[in-house]
N, C-alpha and C. Protein backbone atom coordinates (compact mmCIF):
# COMPACT_ATOMS: atom_id res chain seq x y z
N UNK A 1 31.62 5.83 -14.60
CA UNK A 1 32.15 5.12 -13.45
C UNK A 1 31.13 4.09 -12.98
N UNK A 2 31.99 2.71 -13.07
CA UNK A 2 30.85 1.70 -12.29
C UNK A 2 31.23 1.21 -11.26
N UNK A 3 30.27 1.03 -9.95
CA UNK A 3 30.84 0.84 -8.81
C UNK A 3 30.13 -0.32 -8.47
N UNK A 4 30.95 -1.77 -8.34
CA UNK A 4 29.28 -2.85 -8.37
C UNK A 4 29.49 -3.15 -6.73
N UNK A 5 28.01 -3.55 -6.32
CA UNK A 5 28.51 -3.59 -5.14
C UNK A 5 28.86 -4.59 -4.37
N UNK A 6 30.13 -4.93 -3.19
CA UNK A 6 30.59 -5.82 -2.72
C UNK A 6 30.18 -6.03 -1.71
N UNK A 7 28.81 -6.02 -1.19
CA UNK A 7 28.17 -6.20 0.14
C UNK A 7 28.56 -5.44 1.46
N UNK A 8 27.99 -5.84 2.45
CA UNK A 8 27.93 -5.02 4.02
C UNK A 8 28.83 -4.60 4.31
N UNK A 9 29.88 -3.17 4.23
CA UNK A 9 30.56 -2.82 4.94
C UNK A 9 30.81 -1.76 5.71
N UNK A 10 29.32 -1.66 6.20
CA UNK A 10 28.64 -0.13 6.60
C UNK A 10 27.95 -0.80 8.40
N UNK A 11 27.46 -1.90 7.80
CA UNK A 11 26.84 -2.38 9.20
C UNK A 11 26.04 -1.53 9.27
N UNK A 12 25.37 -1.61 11.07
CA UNK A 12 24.69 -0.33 11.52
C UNK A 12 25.49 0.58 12.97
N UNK A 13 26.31 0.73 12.35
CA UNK A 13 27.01 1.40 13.19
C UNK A 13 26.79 3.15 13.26
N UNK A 14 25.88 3.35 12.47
CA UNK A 14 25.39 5.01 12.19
C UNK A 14 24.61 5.53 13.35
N UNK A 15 24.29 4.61 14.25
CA UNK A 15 23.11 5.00 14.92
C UNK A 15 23.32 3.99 16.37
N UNK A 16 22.60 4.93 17.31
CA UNK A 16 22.87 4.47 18.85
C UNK A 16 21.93 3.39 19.24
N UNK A 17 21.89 2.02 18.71
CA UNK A 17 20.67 1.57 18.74
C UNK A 17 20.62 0.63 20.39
N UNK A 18 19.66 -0.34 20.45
CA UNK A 18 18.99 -0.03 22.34
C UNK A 18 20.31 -0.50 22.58
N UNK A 19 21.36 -2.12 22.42
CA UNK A 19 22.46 -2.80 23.18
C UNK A 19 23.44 -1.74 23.38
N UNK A 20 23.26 -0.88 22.70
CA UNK A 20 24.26 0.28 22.84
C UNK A 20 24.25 0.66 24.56
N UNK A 21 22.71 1.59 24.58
CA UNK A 21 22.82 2.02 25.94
C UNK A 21 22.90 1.00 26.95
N UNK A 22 22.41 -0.04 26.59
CA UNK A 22 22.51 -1.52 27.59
C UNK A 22 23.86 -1.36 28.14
N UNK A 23 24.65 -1.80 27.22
CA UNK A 23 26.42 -2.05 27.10
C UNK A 23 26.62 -0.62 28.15
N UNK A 24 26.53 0.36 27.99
CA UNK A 24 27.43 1.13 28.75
C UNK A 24 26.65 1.86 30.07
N UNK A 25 25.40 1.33 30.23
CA UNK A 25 24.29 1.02 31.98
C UNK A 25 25.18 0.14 32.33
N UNK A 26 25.54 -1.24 32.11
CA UNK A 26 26.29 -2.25 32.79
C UNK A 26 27.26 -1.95 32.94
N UNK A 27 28.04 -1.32 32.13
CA UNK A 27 29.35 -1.01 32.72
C UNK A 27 29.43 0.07 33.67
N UNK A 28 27.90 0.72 33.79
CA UNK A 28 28.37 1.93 35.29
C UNK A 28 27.97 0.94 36.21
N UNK A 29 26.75 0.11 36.11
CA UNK A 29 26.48 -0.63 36.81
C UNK A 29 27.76 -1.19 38.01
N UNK A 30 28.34 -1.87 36.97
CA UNK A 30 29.73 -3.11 37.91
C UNK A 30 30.97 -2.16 37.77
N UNK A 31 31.12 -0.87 37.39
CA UNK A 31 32.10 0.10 37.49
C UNK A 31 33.38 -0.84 36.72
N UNK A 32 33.17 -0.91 35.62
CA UNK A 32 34.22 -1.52 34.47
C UNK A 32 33.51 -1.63 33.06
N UNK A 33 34.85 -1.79 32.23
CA UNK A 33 34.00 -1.79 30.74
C UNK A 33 33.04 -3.22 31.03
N UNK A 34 32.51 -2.86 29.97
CA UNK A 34 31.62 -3.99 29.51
C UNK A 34 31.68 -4.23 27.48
N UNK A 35 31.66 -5.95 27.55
CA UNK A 35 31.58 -5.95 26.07
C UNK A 35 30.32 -6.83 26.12
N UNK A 36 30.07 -6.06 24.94
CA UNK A 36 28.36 -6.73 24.62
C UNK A 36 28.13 -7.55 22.79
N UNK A 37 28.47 -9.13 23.01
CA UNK A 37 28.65 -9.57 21.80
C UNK A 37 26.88 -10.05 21.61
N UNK A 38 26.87 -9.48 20.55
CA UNK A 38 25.27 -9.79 20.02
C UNK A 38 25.14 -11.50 18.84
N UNK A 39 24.27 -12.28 19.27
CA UNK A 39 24.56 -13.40 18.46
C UNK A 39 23.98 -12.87 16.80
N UNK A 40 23.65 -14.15 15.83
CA UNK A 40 23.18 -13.94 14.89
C UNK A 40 22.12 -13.40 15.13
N UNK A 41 20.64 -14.31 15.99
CA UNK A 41 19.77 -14.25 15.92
C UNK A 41 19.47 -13.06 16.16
N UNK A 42 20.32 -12.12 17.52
CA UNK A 42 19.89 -11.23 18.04
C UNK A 42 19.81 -10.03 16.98
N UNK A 43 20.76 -10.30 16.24
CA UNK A 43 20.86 -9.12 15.40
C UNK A 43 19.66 -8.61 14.33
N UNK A 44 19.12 -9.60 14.11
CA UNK A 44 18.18 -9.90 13.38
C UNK A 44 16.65 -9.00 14.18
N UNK A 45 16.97 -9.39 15.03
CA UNK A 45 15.61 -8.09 16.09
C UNK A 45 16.37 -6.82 16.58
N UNK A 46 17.78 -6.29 17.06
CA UNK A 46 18.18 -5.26 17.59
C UNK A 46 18.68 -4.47 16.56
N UNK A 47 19.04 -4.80 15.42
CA UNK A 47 20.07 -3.89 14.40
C UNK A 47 18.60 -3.77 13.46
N UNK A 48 18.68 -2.35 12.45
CA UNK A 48 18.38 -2.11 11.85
C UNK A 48 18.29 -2.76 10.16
N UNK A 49 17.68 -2.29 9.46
CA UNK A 49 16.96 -4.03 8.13
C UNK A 49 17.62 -2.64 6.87
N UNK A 50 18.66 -2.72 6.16
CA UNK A 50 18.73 -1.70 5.22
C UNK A 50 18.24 -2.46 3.74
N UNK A 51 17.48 -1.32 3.09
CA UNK A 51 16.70 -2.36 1.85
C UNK A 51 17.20 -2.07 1.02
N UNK A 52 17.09 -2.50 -0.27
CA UNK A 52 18.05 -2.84 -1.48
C UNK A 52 17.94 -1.48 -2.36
N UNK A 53 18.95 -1.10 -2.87
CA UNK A 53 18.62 0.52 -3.75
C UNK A 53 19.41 0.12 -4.89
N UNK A 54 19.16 1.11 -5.60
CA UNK A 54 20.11 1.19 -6.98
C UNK A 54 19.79 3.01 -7.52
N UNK A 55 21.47 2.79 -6.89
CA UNK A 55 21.83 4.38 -7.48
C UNK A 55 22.65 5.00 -8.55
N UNK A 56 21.83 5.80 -8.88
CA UNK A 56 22.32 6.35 -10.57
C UNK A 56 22.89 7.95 -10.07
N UNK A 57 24.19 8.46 -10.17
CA UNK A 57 24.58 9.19 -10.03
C UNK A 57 25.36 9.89 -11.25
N UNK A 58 25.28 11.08 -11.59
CA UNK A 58 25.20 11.93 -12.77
C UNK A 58 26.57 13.11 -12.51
N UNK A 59 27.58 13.44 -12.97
CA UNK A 59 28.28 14.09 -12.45
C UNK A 59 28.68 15.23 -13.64
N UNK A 60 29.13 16.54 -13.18
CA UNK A 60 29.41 17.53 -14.47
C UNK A 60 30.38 17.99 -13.94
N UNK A 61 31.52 18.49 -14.16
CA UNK A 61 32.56 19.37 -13.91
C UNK A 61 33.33 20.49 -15.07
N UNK A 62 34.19 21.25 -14.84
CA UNK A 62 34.81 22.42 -15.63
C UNK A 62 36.11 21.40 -16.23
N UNK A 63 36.14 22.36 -17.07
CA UNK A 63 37.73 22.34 -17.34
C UNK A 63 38.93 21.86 -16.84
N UNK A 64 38.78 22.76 -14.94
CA UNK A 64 39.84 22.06 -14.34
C UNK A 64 39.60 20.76 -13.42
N UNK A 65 38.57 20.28 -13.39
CA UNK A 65 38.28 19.28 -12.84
C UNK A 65 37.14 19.58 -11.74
N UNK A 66 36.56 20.44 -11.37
CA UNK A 66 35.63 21.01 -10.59
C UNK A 66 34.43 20.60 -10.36
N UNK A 67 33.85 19.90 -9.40
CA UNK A 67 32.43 20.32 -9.91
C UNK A 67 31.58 20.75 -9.98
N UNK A 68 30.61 20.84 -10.98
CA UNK A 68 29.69 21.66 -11.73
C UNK A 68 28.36 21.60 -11.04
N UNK A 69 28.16 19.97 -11.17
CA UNK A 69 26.43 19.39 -10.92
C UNK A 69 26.50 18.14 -10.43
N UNK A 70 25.36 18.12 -9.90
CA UNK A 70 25.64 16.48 -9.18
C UNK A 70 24.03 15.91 -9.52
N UNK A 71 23.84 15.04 -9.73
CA UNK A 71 22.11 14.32 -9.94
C UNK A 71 22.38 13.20 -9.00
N UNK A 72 21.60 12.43 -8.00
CA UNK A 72 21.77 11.23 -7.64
C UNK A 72 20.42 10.95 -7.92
N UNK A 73 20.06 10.08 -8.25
CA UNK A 73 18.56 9.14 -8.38
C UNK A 73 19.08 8.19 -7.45
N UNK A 74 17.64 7.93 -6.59
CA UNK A 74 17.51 6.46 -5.76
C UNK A 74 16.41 5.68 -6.28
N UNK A 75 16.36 4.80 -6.07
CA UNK A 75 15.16 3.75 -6.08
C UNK A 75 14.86 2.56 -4.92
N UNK A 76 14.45 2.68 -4.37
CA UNK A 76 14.73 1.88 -3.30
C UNK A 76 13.37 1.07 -2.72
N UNK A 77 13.59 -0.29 -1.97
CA UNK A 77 12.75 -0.91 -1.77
C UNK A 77 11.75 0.20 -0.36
N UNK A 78 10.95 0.12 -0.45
CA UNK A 78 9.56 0.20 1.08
C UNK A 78 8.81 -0.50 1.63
N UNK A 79 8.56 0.07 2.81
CA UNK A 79 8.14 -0.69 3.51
C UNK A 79 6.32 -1.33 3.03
N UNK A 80 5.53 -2.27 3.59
CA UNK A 80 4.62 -2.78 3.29
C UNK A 80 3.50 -1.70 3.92
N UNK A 81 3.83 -1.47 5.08
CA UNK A 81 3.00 -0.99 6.16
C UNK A 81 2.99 -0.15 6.35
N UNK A 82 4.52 1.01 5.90
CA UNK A 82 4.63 2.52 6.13
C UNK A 82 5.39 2.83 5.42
N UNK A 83 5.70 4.28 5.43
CA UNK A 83 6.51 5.28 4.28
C UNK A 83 7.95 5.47 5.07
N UNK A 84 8.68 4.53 4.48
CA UNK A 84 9.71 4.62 4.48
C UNK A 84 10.44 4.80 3.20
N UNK A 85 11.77 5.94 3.34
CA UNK A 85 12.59 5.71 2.48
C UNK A 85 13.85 6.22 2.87
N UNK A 86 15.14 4.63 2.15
CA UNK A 86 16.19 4.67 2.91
C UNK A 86 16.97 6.14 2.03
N UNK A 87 17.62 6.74 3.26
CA UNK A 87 18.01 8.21 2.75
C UNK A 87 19.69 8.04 2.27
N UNK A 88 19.17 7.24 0.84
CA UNK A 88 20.92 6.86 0.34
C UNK A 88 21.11 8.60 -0.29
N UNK A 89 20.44 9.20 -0.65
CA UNK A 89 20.88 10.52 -1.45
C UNK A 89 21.15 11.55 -0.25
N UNK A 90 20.64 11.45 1.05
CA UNK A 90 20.76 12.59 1.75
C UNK A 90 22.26 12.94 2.27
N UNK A 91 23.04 12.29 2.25
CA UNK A 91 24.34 12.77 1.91
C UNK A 91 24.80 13.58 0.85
N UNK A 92 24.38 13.49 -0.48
CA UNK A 92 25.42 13.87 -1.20
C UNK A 92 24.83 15.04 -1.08
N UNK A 93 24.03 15.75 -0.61
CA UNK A 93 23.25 17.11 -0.76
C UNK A 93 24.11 18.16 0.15
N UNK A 94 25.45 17.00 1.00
CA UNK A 94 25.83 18.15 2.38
C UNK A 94 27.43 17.77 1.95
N UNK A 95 27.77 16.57 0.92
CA UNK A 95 29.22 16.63 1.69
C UNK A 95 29.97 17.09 0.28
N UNK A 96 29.23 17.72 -0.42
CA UNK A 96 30.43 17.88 -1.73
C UNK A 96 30.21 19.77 -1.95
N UNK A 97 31.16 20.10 -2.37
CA UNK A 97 30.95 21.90 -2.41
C UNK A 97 30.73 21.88 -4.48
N UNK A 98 29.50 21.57 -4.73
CA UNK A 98 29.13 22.11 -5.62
C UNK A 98 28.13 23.01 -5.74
N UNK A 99 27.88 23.89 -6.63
CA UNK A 99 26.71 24.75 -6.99
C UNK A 99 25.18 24.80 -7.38
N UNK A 100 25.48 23.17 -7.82
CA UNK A 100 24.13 22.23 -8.37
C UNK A 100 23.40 21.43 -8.04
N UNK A 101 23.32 20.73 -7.16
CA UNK A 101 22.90 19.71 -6.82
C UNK A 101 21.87 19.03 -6.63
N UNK A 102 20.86 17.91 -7.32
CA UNK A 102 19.50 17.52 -7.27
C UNK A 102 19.66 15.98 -6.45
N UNK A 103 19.06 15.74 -5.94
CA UNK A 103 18.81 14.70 -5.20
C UNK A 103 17.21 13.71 -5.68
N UNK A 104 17.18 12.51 -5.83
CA UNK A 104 15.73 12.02 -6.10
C UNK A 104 15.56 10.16 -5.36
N UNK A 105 14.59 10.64 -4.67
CA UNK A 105 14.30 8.71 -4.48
C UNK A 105 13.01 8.27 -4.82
N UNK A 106 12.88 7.32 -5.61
CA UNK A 106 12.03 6.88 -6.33
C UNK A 106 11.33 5.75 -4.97
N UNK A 107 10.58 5.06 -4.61
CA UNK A 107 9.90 4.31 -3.62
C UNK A 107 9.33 3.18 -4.37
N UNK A 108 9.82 1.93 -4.63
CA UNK A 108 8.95 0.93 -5.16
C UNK A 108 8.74 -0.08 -4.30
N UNK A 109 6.99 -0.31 -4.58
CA UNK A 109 6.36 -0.98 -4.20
C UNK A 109 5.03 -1.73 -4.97
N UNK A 110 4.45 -3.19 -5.15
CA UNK A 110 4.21 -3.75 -6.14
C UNK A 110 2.34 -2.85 -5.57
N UNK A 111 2.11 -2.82 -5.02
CA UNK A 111 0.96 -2.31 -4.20
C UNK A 111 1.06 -0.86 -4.12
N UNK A 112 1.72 -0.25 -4.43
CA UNK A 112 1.21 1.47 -4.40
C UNK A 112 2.32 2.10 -5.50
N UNK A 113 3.24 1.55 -6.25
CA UNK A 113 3.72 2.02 -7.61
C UNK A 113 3.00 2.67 -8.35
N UNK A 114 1.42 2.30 -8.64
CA UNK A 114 1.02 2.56 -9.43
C UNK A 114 -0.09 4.22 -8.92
N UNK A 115 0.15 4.14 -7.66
CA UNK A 115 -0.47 5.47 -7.18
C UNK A 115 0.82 6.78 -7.31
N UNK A 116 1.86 6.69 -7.86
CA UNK A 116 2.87 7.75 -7.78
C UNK A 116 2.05 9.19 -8.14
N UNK A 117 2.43 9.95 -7.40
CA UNK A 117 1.61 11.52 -8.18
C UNK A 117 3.04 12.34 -8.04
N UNK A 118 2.90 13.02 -9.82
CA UNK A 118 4.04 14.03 -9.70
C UNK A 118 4.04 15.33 -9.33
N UNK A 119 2.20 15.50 -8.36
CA UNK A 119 2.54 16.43 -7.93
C UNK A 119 2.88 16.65 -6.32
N UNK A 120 3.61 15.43 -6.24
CA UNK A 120 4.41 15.51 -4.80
C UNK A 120 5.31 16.76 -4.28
N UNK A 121 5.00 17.29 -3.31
CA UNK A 121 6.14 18.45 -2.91
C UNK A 121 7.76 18.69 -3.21
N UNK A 122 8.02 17.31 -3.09
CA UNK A 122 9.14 17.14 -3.49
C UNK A 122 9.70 17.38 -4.85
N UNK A 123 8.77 16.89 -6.00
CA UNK A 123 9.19 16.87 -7.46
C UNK A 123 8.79 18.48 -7.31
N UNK A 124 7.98 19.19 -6.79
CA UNK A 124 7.60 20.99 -7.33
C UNK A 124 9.03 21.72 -6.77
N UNK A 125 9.73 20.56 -5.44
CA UNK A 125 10.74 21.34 -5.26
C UNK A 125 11.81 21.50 -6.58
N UNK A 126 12.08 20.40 -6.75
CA UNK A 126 13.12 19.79 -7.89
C UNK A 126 12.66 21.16 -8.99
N UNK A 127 11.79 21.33 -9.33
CA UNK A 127 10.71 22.03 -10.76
C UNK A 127 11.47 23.68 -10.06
N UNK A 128 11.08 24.03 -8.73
CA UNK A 128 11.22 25.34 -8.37
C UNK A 128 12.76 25.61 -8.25
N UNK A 129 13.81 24.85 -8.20
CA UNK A 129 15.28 25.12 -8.18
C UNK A 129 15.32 24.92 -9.31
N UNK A 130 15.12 24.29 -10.18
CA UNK A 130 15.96 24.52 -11.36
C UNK A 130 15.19 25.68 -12.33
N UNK A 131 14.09 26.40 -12.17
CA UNK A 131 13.51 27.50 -12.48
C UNK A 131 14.21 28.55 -12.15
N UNK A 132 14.69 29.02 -10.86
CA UNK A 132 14.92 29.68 -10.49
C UNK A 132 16.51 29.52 -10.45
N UNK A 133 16.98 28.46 -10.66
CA UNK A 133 18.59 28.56 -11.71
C UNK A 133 18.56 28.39 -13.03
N UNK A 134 17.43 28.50 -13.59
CA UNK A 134 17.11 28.98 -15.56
C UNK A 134 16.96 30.46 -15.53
N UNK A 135 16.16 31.35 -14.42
CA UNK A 135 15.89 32.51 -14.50
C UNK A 135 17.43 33.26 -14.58
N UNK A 136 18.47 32.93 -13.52
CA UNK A 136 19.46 33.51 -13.14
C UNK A 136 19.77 33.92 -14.77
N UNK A 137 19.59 32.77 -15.32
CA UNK A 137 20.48 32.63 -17.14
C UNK A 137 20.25 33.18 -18.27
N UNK A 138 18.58 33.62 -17.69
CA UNK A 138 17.48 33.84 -18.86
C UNK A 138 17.23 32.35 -19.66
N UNK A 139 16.91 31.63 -19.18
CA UNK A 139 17.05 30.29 -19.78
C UNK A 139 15.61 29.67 -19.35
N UNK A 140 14.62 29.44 -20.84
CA UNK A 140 13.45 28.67 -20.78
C UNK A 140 13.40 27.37 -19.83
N UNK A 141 12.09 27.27 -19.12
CA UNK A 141 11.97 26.20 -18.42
C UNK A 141 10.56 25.35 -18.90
N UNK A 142 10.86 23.87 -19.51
CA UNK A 142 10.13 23.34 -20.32
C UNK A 142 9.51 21.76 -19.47
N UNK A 143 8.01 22.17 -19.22
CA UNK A 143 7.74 20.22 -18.23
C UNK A 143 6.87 20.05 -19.64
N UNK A 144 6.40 18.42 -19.73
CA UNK A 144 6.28 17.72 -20.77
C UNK A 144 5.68 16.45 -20.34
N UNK A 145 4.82 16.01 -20.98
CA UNK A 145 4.01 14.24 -20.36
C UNK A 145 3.25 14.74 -19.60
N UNK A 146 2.62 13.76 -19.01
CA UNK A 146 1.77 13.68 -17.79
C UNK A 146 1.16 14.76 -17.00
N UNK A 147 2.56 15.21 -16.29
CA UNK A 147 2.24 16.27 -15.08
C UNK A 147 2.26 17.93 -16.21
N UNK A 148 2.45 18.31 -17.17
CA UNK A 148 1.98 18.98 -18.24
C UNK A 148 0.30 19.15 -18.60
N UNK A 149 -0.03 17.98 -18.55
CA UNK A 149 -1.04 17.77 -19.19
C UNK A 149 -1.88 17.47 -18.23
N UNK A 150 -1.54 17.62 -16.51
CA UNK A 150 -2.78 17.49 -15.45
C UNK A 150 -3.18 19.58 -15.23
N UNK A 151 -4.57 19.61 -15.65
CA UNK A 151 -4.80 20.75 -15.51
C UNK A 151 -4.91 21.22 -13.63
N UNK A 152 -4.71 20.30 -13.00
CA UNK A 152 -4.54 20.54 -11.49
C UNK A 152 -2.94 21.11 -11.31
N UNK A 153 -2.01 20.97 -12.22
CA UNK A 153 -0.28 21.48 -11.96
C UNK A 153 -0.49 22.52 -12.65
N UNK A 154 -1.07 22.86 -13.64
CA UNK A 154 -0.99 23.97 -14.75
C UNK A 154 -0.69 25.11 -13.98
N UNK A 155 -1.31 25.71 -12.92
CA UNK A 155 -1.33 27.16 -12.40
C UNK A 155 -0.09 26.65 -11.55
N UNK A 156 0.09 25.73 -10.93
CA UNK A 156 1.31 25.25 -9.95
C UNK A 156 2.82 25.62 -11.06
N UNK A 157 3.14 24.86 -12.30
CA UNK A 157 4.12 25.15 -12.81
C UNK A 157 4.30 26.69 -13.45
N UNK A 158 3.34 26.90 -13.69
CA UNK A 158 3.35 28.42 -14.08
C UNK A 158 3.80 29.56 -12.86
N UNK A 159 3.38 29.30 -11.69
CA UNK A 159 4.03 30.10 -10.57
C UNK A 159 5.23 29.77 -10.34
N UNK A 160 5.95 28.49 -11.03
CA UNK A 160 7.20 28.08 -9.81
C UNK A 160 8.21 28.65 -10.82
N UNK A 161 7.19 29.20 -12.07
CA UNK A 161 8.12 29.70 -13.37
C UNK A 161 8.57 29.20 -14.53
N UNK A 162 7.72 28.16 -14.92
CA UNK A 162 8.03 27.10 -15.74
C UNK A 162 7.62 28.26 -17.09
N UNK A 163 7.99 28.34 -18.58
CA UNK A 163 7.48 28.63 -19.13
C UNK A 163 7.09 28.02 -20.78
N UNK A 164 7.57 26.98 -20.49
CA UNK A 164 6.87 25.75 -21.05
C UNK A 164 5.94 24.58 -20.98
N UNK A 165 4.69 24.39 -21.62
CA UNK A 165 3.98 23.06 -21.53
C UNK A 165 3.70 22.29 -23.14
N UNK A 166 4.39 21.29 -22.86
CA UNK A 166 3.56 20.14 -23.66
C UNK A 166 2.99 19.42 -23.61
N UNK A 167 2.03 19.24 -23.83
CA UNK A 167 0.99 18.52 -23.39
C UNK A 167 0.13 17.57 -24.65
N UNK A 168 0.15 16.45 -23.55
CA UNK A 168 -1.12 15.73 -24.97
C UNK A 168 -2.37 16.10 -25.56
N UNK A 169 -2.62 16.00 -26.94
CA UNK A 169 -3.39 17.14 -27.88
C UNK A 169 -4.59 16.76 -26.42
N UNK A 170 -4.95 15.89 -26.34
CA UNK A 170 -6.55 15.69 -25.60
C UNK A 170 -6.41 17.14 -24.31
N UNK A 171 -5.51 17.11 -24.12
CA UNK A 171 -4.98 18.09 -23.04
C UNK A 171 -5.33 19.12 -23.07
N UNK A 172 -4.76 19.88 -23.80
CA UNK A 172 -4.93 21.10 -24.21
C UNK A 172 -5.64 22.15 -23.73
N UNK A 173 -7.01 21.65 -24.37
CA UNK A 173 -8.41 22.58 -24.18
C UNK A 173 -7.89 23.06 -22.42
N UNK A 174 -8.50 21.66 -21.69
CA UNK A 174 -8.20 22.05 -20.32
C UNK A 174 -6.97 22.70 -19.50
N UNK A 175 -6.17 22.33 -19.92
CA UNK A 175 -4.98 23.10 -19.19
C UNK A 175 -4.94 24.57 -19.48
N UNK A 176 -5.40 24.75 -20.97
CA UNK A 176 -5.58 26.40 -20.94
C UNK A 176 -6.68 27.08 -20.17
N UNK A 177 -7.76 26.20 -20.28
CA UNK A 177 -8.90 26.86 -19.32
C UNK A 177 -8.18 26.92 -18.01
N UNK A 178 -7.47 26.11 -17.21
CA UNK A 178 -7.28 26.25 -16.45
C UNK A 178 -6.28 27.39 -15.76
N UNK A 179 -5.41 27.97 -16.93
CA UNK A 179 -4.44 29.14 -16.39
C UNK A 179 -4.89 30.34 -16.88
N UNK A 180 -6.21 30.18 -17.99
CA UNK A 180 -6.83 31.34 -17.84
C UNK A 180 -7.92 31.90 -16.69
N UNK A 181 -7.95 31.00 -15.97
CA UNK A 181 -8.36 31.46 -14.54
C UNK A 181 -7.95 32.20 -13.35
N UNK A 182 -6.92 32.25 -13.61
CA UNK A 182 -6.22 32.66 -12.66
C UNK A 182 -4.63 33.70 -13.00
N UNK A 183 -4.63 34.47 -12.24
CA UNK A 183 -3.10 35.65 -12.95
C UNK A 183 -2.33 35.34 -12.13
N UNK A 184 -1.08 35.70 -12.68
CA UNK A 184 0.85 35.11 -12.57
C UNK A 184 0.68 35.33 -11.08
N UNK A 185 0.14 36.48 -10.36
CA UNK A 185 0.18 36.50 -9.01
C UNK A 185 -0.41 35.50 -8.35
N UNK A 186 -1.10 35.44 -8.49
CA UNK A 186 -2.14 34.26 -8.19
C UNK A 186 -1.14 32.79 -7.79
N UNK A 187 -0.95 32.47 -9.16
CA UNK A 187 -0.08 31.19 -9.79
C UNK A 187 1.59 31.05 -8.68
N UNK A 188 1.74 32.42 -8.42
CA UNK A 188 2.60 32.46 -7.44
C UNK A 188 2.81 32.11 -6.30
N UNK A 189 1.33 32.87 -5.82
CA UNK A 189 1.14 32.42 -4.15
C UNK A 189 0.78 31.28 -4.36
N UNK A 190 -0.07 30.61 -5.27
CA UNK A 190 -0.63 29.07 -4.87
C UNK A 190 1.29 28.07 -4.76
N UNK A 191 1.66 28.70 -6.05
CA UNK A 191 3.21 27.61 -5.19
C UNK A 191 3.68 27.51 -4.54
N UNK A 192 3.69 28.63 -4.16
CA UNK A 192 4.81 29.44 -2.84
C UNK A 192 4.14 28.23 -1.60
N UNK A 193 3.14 28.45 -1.72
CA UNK A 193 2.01 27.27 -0.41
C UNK A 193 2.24 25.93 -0.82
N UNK A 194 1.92 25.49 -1.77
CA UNK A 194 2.49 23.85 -2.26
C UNK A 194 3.36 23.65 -1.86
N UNK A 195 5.01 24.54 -1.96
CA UNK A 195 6.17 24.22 -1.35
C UNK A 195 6.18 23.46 -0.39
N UNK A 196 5.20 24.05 0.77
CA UNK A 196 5.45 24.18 2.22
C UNK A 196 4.76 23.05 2.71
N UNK A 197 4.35 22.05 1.79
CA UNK A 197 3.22 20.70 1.92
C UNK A 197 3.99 19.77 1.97
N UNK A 198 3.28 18.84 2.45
CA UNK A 198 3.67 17.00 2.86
C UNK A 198 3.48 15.99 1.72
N UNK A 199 2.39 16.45 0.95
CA UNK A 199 2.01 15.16 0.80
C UNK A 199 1.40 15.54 -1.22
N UNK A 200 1.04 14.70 -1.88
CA UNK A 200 0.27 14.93 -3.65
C UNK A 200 -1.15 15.53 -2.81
N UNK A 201 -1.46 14.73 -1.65
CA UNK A 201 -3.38 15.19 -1.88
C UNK A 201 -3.22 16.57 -1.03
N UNK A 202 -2.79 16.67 -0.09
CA UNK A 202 -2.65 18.02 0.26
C UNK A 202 -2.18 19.49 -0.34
N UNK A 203 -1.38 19.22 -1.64
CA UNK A 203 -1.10 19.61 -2.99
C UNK A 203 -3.09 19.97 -4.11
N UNK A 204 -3.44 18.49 -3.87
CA UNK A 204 -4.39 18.70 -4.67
C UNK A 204 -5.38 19.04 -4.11
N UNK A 205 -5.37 19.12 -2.68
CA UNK A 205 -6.55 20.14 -1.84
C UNK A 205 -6.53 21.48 -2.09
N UNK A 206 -4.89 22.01 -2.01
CA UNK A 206 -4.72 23.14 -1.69
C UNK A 206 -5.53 23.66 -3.06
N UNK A 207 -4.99 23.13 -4.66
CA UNK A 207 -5.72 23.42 -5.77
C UNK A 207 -7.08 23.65 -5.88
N UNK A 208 -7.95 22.59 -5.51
CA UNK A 208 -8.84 22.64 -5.35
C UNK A 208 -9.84 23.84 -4.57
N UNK A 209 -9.14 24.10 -3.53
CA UNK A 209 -9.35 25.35 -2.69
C UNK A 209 -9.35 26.75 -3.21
N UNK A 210 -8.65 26.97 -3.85
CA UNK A 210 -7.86 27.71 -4.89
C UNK A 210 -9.08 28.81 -5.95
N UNK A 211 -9.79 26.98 -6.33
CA UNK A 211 -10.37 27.49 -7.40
C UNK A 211 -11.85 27.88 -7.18
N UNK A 212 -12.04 27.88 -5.19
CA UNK A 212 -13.59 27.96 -4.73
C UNK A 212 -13.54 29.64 -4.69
C-alpha cells in the first residue's frame, strides 16, 4: 500500500495552543462568543512547526484478515537545539487491537547522525519484547553488526535473552571476555536497570559500574 502525501490536513488543531485560551477569556470578558481569526503571519509564531517524516509501515495478518503485527518506522527531521521527536508512531501503539506491535523513530540530523548509539533504552526495549515473544515459542533470538560486536551490550543482550551473537571476527576475543565475567543472573539484573534509563550514556555508565 502506497499512500503519497497530499499535504496539511491535520493543521494544529490537536492541541490547546495560547489564541485558544485568549478566544474564550474574551468571550467571558464581553459575555458573547468571540471569533478569533489568526493572519498568516501570526500563525507562523502561535501554531505549532510539524517537521517532515517518512513512514514505513509493515503489516501481517491471518487468514481471515486479522491482524497479526504491525512495524511502523519513523524518520523524522530534529530540532537544531533540542531533542525533539515528532510522535508520528505513537498512535499506532494505542489505536489498533493487535498482539504485535513495534514502533521506531529514527531522528536525523546532519550534526549528531553520526553520534546514534544502539544502546539507547529504547532499541533494548524493542530487543526485550521481542525476546520475550521468542521465549513464549521457544524461538532463538539472534542480534548481529555493530551492537553484537560492542563488548559494552554483550552482558546487556544476554540478560534481555538474546541467544545469539554475530559478531565481527576482530570482535570476538572481547565480547567473550566480556560475558565470561559475569553470570545469567547478573546479565539479568544489569537489564532489568537499563530498561528503566533515559539515555545510551546512562546505559553505558550503568555498564561501566557494573564491572567495578
Amino acid at each position: 500500500m502506497i499512500n503519497h502525501y497530499v499535504g496539511g490536513g491535520f493543521g494544529c488543531k490537536g492541541s490547546p495552543w495560547s489564541h485558544v485560551a485568549h478566544a474564550a477569556l474574551a468571550a467571558k470578558a464581553v459575555g458573547r462568543p468571540v471569533k478569533l481569526v489568526l493572519t498568516r503571519a501570526q500563525m507562523v509564531s502561535l501554531v505549532g512547526h510539524r517537521p517532515r517524516t517518512i513512514q514505513t509501515i509493515t503489516l501481517a495478518a491471518d487468514a481471515g484478515g486479522a491482524l497479526t503485527a504491525i512495524r511502523h518506522a519513523v524518520v523524522s527531521e530534529t530540532s537544531r537545539f533540542d531533542q525533539f521527536v515528532e510522535p508520528s508512531a505513537v498512535q499506532t501503539r494505542h489505536l489498533y487491537s493487535c498482539p504485535n506491535v513495534v514502533t521506531l523513530m529514527d531522528r536525523i540530523h546532519q550534526h549528531v547522525a553520526a553520534g546514534v548509539d544502539a544502546l539507547h533504552p529504547a532499541v533494548l526495549r524493542v530487543i526485550d519484547l521481542t525476546c520475550r515473544g521468542a521465549a513464549r515459542h521457544g524461538r532463538p533470538v539472534g542480534v548481529c553488526g555493530g551492537l553484537a560486536s560492542d563488548p559494552a551490550a554483550a552482558a546487556l543482550l544476554v540478560g534481555l535473552g538474546v541467544t545469539e551473537l554475530s559478531c565481527t571476527p576482530a570482535a570476538v576475543h572481547d565480547v567473550k571476555a566480556a560475558i565470561r565475567q559475569v553470570d545469567l543472573a547478573a546479565c539479568r539484573k544489569l537489564a532489568s536497570a537499563a530498561l528503566e534509563l533515559a539515555s545510551p550514556r546512562e546505559v553505558r555508565d550503568l555498564v561501566s559500574a557494573s564491572k567495578k
